[in-house]
Structure formats: C-alpha cells, structure tokens
PDB file of N, CA and C in Angstrom:
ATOM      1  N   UNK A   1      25.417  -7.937 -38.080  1.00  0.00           N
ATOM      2  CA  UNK A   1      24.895  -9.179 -37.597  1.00  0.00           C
ATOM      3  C   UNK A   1      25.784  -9.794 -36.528  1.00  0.00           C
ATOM      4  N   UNK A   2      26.966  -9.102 -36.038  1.00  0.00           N
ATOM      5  CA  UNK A   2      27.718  -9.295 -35.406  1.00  0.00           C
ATOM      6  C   UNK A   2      26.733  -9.762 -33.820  1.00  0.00           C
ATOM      7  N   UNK A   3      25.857  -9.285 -33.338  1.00  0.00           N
ATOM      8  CA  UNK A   3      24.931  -9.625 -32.201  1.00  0.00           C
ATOM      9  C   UNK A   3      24.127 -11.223 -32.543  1.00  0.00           C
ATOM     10  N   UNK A   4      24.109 -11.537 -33.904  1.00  0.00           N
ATOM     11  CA  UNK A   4      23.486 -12.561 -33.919  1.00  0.00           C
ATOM     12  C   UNK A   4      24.684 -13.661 -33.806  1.00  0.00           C
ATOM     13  N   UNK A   5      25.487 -13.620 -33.672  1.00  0.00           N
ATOM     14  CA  UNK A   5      26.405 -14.844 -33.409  1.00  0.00           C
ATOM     15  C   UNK A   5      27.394 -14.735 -31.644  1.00  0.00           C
ATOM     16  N   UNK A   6      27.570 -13.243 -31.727  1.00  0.00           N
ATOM     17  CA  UNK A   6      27.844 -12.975 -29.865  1.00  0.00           C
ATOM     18  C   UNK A   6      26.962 -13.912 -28.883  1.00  0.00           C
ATOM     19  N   UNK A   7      27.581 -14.592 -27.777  1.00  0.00           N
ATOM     20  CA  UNK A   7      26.984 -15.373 -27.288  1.00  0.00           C
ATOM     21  C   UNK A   7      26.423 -14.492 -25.944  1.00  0.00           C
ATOM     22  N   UNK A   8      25.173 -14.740 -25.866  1.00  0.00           N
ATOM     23  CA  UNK A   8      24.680 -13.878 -24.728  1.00  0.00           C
ATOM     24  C   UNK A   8      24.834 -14.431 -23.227  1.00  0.00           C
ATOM     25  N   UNK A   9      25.450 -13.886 -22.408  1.00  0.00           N
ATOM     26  CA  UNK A   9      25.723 -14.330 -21.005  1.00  0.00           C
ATOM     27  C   UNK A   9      24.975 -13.439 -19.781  1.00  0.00           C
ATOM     28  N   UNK A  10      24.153 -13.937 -18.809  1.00  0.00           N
ATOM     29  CA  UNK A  10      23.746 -13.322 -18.412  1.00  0.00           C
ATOM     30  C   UNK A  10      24.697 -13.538 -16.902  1.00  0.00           C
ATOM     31  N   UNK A  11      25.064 -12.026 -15.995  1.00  0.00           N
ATOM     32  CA  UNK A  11      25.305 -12.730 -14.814  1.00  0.00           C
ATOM     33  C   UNK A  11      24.486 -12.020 -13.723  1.00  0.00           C
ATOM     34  N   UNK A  12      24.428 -13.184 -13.063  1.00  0.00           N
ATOM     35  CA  UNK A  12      23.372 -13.144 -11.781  1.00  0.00           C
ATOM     36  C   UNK A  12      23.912 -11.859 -10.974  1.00  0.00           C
ATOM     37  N   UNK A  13      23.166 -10.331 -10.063  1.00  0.00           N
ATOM     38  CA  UNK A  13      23.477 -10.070  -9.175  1.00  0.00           C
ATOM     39  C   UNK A  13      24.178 -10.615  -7.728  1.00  0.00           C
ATOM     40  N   UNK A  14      25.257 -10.115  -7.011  1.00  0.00           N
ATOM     41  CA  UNK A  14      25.454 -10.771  -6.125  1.00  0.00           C
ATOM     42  C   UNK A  14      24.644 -10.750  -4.867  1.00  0.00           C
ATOM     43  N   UNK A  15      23.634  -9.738  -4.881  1.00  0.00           N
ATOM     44  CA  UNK A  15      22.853 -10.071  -3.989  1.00  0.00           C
ATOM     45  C   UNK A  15      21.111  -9.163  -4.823  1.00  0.00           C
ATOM     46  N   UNK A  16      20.266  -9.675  -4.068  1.00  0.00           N
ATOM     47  CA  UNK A  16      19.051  -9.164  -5.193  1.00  0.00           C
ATOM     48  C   UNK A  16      18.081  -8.555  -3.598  1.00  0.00           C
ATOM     49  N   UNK A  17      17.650  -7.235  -4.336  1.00  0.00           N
ATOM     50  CA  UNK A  17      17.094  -6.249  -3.224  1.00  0.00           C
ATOM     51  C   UNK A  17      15.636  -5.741  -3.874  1.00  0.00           C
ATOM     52  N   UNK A  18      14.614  -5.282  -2.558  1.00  0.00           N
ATOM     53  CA  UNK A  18      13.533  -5.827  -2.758  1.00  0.00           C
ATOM     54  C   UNK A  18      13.294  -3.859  -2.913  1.00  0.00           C
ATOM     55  N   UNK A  19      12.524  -3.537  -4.537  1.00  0.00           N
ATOM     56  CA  UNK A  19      12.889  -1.809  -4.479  1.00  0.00           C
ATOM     57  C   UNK A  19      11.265  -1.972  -5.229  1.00  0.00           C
ATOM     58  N   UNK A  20      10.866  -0.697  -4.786  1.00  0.00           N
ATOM     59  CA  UNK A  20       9.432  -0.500  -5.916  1.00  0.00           C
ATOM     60  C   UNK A  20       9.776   0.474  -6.992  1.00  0.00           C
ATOM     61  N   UNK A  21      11.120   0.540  -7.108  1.00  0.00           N
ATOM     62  CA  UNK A  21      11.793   1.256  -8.391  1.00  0.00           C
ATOM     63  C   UNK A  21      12.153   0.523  -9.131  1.00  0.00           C
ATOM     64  N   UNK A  22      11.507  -0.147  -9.801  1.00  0.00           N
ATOM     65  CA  UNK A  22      11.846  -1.326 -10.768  1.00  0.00           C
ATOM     66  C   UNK A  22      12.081  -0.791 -12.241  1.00  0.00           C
ATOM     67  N   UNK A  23      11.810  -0.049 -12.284  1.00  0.00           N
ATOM     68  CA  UNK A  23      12.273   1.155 -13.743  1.00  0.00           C
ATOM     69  C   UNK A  23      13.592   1.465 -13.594  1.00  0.00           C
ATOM     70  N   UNK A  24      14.391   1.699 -12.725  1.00  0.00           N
ATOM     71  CA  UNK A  24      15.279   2.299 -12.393  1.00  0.00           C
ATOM     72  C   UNK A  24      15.597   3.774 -12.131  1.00  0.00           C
ATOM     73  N   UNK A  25      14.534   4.494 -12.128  1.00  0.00           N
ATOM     74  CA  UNK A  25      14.267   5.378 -11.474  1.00  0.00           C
ATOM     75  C   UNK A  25      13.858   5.842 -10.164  1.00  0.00           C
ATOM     76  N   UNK A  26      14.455   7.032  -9.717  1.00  0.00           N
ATOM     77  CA  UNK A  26      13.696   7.008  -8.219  1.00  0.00           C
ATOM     78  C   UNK A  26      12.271   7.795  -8.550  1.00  0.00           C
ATOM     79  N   UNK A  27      11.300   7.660  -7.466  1.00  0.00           N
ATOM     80  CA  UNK A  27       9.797   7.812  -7.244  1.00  0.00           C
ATOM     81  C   UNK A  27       9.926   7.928  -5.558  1.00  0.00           C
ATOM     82  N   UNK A  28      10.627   9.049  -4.858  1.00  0.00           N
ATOM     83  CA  UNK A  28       9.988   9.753  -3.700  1.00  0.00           C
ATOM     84  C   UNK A  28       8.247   9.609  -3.342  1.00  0.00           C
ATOM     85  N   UNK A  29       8.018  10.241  -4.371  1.00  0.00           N
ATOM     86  CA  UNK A  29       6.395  10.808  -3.930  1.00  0.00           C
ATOM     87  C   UNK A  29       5.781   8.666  -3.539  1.00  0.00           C
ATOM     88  N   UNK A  30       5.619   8.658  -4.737  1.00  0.00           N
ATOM     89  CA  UNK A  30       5.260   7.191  -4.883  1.00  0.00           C
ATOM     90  C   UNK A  30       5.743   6.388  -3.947  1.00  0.00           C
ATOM     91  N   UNK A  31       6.895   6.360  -3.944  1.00  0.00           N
ATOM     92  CA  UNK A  31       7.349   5.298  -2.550  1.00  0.00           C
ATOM     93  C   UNK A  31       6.774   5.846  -1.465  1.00  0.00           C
ATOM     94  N   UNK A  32       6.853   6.864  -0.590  1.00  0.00           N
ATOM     95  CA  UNK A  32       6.273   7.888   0.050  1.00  0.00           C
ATOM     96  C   UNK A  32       4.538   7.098   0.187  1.00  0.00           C
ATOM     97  N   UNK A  33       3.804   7.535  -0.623  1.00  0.00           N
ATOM     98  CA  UNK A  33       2.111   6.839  -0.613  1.00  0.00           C
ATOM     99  C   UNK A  33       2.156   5.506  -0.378  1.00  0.00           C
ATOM    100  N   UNK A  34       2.881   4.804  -0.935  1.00  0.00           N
ATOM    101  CA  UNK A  34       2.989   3.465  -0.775  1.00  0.00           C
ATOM    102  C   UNK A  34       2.930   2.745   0.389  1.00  0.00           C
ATOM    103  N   UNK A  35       4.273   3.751   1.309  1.00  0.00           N
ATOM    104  CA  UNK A  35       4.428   3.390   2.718  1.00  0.00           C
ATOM    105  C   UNK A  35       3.240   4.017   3.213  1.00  0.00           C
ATOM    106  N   UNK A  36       3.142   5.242   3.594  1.00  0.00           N
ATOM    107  CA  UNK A  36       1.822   5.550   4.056  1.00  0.00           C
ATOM    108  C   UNK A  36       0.362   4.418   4.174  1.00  0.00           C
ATOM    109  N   UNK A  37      -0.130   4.348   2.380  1.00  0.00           N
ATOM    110  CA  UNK A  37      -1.033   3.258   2.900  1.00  0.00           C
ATOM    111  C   UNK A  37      -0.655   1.776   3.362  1.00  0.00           C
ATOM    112  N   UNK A  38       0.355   1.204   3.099  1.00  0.00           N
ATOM    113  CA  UNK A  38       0.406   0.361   3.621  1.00  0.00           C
ATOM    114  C   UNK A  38       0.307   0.250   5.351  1.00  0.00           C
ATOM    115  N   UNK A  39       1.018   1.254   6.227  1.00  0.00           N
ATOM    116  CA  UNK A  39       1.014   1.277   7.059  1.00  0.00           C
ATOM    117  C   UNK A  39      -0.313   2.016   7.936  1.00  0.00           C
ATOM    118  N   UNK A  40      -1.249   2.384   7.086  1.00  0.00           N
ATOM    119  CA  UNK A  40      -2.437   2.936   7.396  1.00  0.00           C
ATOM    120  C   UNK A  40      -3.724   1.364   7.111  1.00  0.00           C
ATOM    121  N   UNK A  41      -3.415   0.737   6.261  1.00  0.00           N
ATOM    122  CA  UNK A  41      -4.066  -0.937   6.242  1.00  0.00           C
ATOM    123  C   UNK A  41      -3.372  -1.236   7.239  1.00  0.00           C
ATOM    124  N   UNK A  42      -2.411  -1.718   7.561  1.00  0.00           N
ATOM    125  CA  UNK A  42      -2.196  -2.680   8.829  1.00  0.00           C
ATOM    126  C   UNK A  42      -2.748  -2.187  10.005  1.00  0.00           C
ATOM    127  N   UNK A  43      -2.608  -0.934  10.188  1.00  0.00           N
ATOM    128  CA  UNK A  43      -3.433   0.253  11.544  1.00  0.00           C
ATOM    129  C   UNK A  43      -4.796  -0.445  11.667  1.00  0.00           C
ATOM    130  N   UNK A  44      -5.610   0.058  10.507  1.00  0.00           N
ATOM    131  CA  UNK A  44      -7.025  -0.310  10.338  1.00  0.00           C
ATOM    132  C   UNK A  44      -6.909  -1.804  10.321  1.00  0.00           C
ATOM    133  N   UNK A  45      -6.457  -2.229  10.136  1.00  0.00           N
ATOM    134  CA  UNK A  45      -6.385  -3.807  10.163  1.00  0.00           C
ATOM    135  C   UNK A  45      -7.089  -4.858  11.403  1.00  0.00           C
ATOM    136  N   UNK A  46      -5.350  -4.464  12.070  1.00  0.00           N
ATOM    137  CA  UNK A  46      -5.129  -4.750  13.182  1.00  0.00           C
ATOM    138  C   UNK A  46      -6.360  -4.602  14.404  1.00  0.00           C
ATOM    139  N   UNK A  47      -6.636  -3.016  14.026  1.00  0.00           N
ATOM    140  CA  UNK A  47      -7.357  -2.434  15.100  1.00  0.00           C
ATOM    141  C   UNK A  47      -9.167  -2.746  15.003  1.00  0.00           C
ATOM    142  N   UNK A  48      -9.420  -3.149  13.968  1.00  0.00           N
ATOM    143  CA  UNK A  48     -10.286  -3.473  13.212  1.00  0.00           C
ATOM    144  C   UNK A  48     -11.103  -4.538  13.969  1.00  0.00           C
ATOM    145  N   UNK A  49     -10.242  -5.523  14.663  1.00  0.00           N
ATOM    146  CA  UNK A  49     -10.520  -6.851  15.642  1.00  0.00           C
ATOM    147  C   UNK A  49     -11.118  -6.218  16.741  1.00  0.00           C
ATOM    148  N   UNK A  50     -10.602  -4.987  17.392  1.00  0.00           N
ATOM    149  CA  UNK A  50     -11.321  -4.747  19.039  1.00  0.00           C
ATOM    150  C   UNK A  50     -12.260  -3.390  18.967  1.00  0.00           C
ATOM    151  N   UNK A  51     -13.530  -4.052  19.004  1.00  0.00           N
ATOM    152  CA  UNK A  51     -14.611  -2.776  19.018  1.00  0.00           C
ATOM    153  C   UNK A  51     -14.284  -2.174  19.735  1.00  0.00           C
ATOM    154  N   UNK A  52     -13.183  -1.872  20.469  1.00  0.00           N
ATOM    155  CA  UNK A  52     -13.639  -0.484  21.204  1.00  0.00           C
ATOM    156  C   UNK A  52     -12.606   0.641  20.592  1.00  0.00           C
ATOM    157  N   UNK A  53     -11.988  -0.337  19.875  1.00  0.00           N
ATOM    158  CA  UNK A  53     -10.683   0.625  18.654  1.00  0.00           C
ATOM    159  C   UNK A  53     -11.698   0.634  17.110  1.00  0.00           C
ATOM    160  N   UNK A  54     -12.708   1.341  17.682  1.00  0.00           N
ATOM    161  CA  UNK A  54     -13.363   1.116  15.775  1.00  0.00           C
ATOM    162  C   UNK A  54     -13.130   2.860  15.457  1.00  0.00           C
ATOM    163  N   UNK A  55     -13.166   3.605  16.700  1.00  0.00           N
ATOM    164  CA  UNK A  55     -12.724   4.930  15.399  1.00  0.00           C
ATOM    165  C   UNK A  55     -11.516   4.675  14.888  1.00  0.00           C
ATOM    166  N   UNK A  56     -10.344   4.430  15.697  1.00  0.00           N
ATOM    167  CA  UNK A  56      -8.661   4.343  14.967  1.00  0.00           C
ATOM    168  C   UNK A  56      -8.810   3.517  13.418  1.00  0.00           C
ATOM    169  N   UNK A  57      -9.751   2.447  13.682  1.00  0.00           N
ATOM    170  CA  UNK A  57      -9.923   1.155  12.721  1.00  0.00           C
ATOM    171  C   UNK A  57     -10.353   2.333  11.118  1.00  0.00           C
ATOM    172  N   UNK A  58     -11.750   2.962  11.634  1.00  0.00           N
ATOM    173  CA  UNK A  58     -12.105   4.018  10.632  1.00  0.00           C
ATOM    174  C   UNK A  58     -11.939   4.805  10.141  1.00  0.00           C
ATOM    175  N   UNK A  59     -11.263   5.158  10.802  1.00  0.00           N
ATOM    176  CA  UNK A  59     -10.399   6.859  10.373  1.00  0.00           C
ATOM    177  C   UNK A  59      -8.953   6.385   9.484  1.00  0.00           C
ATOM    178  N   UNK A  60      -8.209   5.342  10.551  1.00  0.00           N
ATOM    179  CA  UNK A  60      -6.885   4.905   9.920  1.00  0.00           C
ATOM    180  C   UNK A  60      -7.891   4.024   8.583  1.00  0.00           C
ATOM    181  N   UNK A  61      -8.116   3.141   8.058  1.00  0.00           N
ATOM    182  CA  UNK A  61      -8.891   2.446   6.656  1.00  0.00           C
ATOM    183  C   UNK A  61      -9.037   3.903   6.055  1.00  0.00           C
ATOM    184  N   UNK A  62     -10.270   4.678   6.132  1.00  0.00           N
ATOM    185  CA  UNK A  62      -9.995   5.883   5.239  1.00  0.00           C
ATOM    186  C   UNK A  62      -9.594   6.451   4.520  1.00  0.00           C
ATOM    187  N   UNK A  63      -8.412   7.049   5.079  1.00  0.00           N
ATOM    188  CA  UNK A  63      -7.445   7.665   5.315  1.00  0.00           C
ATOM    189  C   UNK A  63      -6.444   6.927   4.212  1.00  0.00           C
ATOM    190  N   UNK A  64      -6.449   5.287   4.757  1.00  0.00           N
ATOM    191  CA  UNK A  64      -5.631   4.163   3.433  1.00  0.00           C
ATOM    192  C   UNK A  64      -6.299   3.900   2.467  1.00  0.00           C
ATOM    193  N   UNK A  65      -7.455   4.055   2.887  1.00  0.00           N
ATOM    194  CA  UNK A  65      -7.969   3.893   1.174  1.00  0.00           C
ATOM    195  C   UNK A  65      -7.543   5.454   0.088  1.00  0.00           C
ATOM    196  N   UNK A  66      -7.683   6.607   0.684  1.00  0.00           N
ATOM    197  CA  UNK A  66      -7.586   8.050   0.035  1.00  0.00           C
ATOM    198  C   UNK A  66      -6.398   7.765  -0.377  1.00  0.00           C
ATOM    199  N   UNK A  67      -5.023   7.579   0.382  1.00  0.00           N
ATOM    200  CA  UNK A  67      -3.901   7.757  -0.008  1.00  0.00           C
ATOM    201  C   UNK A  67      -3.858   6.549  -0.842  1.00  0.00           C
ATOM    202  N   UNK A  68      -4.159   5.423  -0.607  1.00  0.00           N
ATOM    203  CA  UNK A  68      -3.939   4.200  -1.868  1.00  0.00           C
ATOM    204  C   UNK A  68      -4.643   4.613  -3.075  1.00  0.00           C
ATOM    205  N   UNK A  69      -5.688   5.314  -3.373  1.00  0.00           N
ATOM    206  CA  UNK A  69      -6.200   5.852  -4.526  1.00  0.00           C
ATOM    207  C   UNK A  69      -6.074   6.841  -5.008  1.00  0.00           C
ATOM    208  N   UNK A  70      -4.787   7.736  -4.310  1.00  0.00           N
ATOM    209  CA  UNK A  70      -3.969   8.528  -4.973  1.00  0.00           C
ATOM    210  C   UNK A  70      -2.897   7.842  -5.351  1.00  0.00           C
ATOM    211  N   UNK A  71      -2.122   6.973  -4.401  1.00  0.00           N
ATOM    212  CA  UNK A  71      -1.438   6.677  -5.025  1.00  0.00           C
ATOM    213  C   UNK A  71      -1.242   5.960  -6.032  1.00  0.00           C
ATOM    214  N   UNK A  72      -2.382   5.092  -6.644  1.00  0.00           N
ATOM    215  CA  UNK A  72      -2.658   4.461  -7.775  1.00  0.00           C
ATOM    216  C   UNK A  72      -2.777   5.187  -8.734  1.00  0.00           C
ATOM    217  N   UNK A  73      -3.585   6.050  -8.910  1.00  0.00           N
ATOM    218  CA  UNK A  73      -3.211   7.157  -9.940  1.00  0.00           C
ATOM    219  C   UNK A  73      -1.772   7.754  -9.992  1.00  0.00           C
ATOM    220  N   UNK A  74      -0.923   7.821  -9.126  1.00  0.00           N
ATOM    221  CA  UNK A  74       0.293   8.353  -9.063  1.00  0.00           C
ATOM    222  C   UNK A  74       1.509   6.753  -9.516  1.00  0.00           C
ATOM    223  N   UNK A  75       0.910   6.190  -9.538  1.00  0.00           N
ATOM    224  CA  UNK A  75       2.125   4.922  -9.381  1.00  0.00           C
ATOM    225  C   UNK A  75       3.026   4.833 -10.699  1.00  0.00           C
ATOM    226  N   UNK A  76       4.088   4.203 -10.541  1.00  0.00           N
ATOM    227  CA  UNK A  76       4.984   4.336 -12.417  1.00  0.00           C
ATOM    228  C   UNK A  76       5.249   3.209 -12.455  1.00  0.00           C
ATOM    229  N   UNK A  77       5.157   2.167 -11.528  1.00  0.00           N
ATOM    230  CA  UNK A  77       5.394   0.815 -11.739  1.00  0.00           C
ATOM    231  C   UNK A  77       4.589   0.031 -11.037  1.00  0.00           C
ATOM    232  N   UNK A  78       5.066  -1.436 -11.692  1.00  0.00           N
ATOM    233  CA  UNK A  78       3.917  -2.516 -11.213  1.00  0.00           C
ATOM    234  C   UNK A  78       4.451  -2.948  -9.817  1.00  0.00           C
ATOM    235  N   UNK A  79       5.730  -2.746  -8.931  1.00  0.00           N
ATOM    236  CA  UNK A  79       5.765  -3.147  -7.473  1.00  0.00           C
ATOM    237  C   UNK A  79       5.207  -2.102  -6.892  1.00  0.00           C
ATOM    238  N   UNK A  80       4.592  -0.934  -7.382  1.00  0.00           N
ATOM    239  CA  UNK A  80       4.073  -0.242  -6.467  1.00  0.00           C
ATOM    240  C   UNK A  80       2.927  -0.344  -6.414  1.00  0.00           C
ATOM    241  N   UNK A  81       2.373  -0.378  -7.697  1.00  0.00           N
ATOM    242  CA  UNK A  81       0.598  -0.879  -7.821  1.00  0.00           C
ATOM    243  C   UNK A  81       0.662  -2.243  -7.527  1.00  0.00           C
ATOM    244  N   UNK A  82       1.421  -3.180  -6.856  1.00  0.00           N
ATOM    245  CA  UNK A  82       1.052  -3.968  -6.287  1.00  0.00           C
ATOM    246  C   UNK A  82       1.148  -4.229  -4.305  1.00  0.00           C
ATOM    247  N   UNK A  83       2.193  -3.583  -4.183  1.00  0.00           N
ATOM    248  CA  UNK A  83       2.093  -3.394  -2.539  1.00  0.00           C
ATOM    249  C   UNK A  83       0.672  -2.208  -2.374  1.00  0.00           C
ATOM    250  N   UNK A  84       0.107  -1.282  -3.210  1.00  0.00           N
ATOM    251  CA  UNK A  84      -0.571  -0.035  -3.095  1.00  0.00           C
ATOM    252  C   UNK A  84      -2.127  -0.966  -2.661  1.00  0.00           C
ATOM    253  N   UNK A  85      -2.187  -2.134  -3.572  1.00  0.00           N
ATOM    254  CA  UNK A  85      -3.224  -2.872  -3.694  1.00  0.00           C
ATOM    255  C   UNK A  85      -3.206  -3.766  -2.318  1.00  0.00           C
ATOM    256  N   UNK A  86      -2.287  -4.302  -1.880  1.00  0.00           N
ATOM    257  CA  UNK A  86      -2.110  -4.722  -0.516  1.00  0.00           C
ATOM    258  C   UNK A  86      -2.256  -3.927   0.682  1.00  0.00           C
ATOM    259  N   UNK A  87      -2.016  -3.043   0.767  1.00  0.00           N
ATOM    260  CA  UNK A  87      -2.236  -1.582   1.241  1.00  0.00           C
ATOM    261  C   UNK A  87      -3.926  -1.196   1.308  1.00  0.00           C
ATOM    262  N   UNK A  88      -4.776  -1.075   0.312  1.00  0.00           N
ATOM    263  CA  UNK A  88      -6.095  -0.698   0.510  1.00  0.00           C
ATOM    264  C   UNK A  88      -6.569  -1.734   0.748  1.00  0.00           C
ATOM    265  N   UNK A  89      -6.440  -3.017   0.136  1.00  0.00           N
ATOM    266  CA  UNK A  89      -6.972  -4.089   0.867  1.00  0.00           C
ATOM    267  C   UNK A  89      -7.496  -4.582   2.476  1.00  0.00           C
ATOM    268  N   UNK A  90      -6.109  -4.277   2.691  1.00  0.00           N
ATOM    269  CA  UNK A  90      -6.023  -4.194   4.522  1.00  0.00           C
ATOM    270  C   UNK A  90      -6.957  -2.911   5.089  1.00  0.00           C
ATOM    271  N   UNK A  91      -6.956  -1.893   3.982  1.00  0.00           N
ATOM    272  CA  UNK A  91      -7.146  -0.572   4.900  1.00  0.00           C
ATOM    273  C   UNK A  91      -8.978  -0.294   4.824  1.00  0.00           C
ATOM    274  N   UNK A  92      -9.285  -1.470   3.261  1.00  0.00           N
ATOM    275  CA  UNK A  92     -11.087  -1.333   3.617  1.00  0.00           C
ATOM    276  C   UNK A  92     -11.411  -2.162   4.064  1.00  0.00           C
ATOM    277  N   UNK A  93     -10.651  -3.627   4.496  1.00  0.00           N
ATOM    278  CA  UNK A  93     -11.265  -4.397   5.378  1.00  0.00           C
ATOM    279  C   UNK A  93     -11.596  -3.304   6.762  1.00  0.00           C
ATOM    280  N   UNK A  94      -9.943  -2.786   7.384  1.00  0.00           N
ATOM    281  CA  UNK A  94     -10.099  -2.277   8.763  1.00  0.00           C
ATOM    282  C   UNK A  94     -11.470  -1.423   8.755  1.00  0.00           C
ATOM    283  N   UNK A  95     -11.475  -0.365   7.289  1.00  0.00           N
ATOM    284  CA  UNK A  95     -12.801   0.542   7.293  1.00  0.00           C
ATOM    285  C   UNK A  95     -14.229  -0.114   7.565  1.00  0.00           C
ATOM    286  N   UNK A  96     -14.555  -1.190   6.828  1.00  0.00           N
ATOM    287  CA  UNK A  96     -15.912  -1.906   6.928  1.00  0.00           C
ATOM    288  C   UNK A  96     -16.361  -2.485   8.529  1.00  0.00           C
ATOM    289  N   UNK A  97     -14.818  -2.920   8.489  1.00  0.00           N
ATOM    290  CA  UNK A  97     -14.930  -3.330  10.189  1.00  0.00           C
ATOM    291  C   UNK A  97     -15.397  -2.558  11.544  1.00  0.00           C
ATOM    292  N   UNK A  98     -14.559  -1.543  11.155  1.00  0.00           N
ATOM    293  CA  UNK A  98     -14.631  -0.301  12.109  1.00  0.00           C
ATOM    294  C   UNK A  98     -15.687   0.469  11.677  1.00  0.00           C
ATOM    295  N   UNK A  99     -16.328   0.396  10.452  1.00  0.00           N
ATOM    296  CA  UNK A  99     -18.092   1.230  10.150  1.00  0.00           C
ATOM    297  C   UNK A  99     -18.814   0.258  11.107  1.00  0.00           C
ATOM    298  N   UNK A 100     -18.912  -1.110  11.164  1.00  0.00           N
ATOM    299  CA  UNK A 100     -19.610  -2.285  11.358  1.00  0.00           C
ATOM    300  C   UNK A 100     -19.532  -1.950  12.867  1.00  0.00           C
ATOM    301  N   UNK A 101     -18.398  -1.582  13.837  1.00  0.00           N
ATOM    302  CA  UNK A 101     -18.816  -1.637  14.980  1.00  0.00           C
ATOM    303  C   UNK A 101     -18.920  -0.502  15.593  1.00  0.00           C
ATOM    304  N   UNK A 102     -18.767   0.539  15.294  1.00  0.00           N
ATOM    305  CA  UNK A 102     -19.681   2.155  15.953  1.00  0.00           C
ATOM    306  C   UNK A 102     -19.392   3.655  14.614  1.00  0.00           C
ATOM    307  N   UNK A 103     -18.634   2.977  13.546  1.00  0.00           N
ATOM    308  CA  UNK A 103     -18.599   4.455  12.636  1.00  0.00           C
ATOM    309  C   UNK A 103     -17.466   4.938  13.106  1.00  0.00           C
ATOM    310  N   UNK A 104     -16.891   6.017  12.687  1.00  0.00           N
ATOM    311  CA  UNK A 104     -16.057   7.123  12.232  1.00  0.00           C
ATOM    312  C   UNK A 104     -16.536   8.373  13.495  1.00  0.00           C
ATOM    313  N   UNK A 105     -17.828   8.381  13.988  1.00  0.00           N
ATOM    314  CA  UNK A 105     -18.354   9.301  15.294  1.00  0.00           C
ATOM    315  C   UNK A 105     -18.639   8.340  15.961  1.00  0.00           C
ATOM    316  N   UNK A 106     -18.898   6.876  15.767  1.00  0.00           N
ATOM    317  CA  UNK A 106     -19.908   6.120  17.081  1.00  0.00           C
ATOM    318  C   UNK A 106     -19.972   6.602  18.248  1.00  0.00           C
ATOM    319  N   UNK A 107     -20.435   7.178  19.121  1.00  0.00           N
ATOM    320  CA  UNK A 107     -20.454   7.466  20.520  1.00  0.00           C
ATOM    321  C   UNK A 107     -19.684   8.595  20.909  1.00  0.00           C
ATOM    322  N   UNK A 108     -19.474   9.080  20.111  1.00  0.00           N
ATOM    323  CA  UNK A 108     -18.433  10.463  20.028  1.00  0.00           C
ATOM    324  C   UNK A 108     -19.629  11.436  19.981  1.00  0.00           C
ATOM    325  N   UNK A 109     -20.244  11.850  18.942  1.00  0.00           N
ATOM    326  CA  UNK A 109     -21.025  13.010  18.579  1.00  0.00           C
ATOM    327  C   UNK A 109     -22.391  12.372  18.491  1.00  0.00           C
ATOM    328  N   UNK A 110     -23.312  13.131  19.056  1.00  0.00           N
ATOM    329  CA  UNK A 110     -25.004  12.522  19.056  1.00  0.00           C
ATOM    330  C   UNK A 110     -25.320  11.202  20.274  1.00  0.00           C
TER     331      UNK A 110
END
C-alpha cells in the first residue's frame, strides 16, 4: 500500500511536440498515408476553386480519398485518424468540386 500514501507528482515536459505517435511507437507506413492524404486534400482543395484546374482538383481528391481510406483502416492511433479525417475532408470536397466542373476526362477524351 506503499503507492497509496506516495505522493504523486507530475512534471510538465520542457517543451511539448506535435507527433501522430501518441502510443509511443513509431508508425512509418501510417505517418507516411497521413501525409500523403493530407497533402492530396489541400491539392484538390485548393485547385478545386479554378475550373480550369478541375482534372488536378479530381484526380488529386481521389487519389485522397483512396489513400485516406486506407489509411483509416491502417491507423493505430487517434492523431492519425484524426488529421486522416482532415485529409479526406479537404480531398472530397476538391473531388465533388472538380466532378462539378468537367470530371476526371472533361474535355480530355470524347
């Protein structure tokens, strides 16, 4: 019972860093998808605004949605299923956007 009378002290890190390894494990693959879709939503995002960027908009959304829904099935923690979710977010807006103004072929094929 020696723990029930030890006084518990907690001390603060001296500096606090922003990791999607919150297990304390590393996750390559996972961090890896993570970045991917995230940076495949902001693509589609971004590009999403100027119809005449609607294939990049469609292809890049896609592309973030596939890898964000692998990587959700792949994820081991909750900072990754939560940037992963920020990530497809961005990446099916850019998709809907970029379907909405010529498709994935618009004016390409046919």
């Amino acid at each position: 019972m020696a723990q029930a009378v030890r006084q518990q002290t907690q001390q603060q890190p001296a500096h606090r860093r922003i990791t999607l390894n919150t297990d304390g494990q590393p996750h390559p693959l996972e961090n890896t998808l993570v970045a991917v879709t995230v940076t495949l939503g902001l693509v589609a995002f971004v590009t999403a605004f100027f119809d005449s960027l609607h294939l990049v908009s469609s292809w890049a959304g896609l592309a973030g949605i596939l890898t964000g829904a692998y990587g959700q099935y792949r994820s081991a923690t909750t900072a990754e299923r939560y940037a992963l979710i920020i990530g497809l977010g961005l990446a099916g807006i850019g998709f809907y956007l970029g379907m909405a103004h010529g498709g994935l072929f618009g004016g390409v094929v046919g």
